[in-house]
C-alpha atoms as a PDB file:
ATOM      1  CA  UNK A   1     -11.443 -14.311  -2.616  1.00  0.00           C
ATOM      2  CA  UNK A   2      -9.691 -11.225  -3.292  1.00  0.00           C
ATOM      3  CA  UNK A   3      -6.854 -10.388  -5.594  1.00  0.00           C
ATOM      4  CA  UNK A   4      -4.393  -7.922  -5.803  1.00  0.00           C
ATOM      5  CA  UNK A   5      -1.747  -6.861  -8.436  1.00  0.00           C
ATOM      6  CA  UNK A   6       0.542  -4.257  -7.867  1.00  0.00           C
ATOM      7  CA  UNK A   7       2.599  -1.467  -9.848  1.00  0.00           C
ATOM      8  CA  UNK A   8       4.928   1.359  -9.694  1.00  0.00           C
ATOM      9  CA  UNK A   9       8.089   0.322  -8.023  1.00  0.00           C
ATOM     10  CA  UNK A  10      11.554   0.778  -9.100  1.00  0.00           C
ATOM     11  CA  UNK A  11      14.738   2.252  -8.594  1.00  0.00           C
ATOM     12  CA  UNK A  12      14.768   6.241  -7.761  1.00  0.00           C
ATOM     13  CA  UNK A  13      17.400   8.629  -6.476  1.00  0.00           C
ATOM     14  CA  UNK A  14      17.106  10.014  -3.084  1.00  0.00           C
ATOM     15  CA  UNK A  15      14.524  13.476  -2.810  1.00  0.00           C
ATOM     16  CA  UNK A  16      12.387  11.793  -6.199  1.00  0.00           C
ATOM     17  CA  UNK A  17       8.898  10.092  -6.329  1.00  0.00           C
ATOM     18  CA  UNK A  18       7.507   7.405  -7.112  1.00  0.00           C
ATOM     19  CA  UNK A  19       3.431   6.400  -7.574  1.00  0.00           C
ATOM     20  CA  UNK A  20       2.496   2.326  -6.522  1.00  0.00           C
ATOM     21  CA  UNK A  21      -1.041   1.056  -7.673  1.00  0.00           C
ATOM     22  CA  UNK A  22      -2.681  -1.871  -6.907  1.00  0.00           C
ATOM     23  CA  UNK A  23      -5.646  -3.149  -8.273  1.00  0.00           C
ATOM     24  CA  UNK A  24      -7.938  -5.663  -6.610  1.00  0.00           C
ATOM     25  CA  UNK A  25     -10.202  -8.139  -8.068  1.00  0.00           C
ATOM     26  CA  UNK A  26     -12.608 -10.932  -6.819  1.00  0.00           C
ATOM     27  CA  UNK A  27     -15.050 -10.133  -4.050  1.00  0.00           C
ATOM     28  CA  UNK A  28     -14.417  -6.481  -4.023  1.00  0.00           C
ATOM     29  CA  UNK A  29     -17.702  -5.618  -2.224  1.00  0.00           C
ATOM     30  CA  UNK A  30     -16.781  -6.846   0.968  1.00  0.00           C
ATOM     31  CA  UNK A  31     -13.045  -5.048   1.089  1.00  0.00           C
ATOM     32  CA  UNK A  32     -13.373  -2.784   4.127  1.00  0.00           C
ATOM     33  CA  UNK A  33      -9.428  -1.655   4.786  1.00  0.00           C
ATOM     34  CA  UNK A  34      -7.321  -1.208   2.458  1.00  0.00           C
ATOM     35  CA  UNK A  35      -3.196  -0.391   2.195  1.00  0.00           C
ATOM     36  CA  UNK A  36       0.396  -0.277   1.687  1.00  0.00           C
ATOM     37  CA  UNK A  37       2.985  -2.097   4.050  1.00  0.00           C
ATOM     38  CA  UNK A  38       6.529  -2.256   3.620  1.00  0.00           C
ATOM     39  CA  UNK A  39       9.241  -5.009   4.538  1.00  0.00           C
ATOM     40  CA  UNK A  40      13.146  -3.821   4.321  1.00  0.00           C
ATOM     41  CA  UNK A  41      15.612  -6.903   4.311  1.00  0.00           C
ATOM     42  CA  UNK A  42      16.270  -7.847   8.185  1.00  0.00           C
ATOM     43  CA  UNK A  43      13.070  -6.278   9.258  1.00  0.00           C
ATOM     44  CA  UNK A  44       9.340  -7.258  10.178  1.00  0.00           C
ATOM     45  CA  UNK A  45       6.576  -5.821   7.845  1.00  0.00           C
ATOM     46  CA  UNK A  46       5.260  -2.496   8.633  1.00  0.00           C
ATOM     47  CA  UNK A  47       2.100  -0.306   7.979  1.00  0.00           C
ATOM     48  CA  UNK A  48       3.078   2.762   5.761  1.00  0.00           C
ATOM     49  CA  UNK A  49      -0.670   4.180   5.161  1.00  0.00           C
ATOM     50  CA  UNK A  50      -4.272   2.604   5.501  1.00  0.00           C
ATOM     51  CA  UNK A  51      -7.543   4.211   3.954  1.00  0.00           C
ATOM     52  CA  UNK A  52     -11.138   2.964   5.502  1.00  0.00           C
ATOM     53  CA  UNK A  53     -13.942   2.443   3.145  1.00  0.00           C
ATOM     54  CA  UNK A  54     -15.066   6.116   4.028  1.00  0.00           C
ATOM     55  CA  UNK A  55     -12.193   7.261   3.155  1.00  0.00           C
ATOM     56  CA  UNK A  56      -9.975   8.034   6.202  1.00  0.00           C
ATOM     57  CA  UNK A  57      -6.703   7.937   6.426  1.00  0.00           C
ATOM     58  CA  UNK A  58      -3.994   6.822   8.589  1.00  0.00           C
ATOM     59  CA  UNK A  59       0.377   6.629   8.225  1.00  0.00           C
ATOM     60  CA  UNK A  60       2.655   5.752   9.405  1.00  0.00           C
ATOM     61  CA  UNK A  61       5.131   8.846  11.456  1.00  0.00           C
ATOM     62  CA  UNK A  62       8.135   7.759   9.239  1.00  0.00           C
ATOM     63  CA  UNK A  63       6.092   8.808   5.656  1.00  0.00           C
ATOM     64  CA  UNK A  64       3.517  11.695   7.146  1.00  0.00           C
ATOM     65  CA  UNK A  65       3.707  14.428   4.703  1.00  0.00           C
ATOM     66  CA  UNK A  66       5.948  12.743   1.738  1.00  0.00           C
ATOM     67  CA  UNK A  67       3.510  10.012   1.371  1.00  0.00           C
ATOM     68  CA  UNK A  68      -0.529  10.352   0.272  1.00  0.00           C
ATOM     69  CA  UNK A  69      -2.688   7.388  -0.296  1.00  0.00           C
ATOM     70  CA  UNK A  70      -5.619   7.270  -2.559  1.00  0.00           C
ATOM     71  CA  UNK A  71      -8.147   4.970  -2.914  1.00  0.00           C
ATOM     72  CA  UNK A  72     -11.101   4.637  -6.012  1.00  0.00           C
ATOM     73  CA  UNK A  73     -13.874   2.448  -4.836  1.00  0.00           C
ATOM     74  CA  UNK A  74     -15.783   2.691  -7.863  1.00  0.00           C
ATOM     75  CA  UNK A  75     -12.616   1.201  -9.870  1.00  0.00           C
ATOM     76  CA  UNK A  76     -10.999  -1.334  -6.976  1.00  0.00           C
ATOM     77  CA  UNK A  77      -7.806   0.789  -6.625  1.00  0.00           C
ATOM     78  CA  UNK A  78      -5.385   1.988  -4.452  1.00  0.00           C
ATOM     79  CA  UNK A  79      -2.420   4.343  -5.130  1.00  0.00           C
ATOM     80  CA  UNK A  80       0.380   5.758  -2.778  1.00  0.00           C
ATOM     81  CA  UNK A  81       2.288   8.439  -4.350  1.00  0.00           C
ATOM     82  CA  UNK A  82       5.606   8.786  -2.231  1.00  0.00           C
ATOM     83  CA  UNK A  83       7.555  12.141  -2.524  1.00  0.00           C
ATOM     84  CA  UNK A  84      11.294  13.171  -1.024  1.00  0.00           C
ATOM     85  CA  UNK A  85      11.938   9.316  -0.971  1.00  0.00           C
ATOM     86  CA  UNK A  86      15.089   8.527   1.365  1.00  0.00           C
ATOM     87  CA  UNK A  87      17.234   5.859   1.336  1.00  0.00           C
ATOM     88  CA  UNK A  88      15.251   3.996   4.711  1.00  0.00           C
ATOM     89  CA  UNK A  89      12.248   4.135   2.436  1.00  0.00           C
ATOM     90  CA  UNK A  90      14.060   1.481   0.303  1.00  0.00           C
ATOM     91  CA  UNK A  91      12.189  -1.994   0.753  1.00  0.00           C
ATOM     92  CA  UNK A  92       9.352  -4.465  -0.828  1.00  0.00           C
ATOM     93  CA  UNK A  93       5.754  -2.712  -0.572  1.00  0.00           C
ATOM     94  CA  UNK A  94       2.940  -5.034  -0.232  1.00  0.00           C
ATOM     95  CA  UNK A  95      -1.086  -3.866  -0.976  1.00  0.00           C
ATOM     96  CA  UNK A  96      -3.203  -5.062   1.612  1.00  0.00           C
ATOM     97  CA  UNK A  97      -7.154  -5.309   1.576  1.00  0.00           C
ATOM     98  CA  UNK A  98      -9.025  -5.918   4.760  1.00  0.00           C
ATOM     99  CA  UNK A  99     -11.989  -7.777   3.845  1.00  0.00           C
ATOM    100  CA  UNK A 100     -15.051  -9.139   5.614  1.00  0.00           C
ATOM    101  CA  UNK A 101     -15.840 -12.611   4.763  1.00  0.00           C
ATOM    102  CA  UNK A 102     -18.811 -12.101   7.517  1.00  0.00           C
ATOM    103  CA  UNK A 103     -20.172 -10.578  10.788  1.00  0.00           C
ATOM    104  CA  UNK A 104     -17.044 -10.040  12.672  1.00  0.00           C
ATOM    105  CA  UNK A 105     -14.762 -12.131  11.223  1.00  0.00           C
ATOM    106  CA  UNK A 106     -12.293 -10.583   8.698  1.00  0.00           C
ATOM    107  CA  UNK A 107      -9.242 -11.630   6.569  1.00  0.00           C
ATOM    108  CA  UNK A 108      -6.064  -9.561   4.952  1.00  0.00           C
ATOM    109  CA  UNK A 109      -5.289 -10.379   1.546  1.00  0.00           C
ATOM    110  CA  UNK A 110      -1.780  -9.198   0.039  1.00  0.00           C
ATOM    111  CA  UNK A 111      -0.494  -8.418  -3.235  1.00  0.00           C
ATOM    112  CA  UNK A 112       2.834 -10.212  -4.367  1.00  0.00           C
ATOM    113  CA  UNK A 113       5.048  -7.047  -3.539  1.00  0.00           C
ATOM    114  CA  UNK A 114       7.033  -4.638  -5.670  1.00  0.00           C
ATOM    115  CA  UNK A 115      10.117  -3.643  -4.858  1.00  0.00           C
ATOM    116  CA  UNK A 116      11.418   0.289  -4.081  1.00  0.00           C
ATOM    117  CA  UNK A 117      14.935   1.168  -3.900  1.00  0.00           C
ATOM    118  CA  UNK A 118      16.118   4.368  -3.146  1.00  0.00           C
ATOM    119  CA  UNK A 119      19.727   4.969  -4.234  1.00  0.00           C
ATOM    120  CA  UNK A 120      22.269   7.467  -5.512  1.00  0.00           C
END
């Protein structure tokens, strides 16, 4: 079992930032994956960014140069610090971990969501 708890959202105005952490708990050892995925009212969830275990990177074409994510292995965290936010970015961000519960099989735990609005 994994857990994660997330924080940073809020209400910002257009061309500001914002930082989301999440914090995981439980089995941590066996998170591979982990990341930040977005759901706007109306619309399916979406990948923003992913970062592997070593460290690579991956984001979505919508954030690519406003967003960065971080992760710290040694402390179970994950951070995406989102700069020249637009209104579209506007929607419920969810932390994800990827986690291998054994050879080959694996399972995506989410955090409970924090919400980002982007308004004037």
């Amino acid at each position: 079992q994994v857990q994660l708890v997330e924080s940073g959202g809020g209400l910002v105005q257009p061309g500001g930032s914002l930082r989301l952490s999440c914090a995981a708990s439980g089995i941590t050892s066996s998170i591979n994956a982990m990341g930040w995925y977005r759901q706007a009212p109306g619309k399916q969830r979406e990948l923003v960014a992913t970062v592997s275990s070593g460290g690579s990177t991956n984001y979505a074409d919508s954030v690519k140069g406003r967003f960065t994510i971080s992760r710290d292995s040694a402390k179970n965290t994950v951070s995406l610090q989102m700069n020249s936010l637009k209104p579209e970015d506007t929607a419920v961000y969810y932390c994800n971990a990827h986690v291998r519960l054994r050879i080959g099989v694996f399972y995506d735990y989410w955090g409970q969501g924090t919400q980002v609005t982007v308004s004037s």
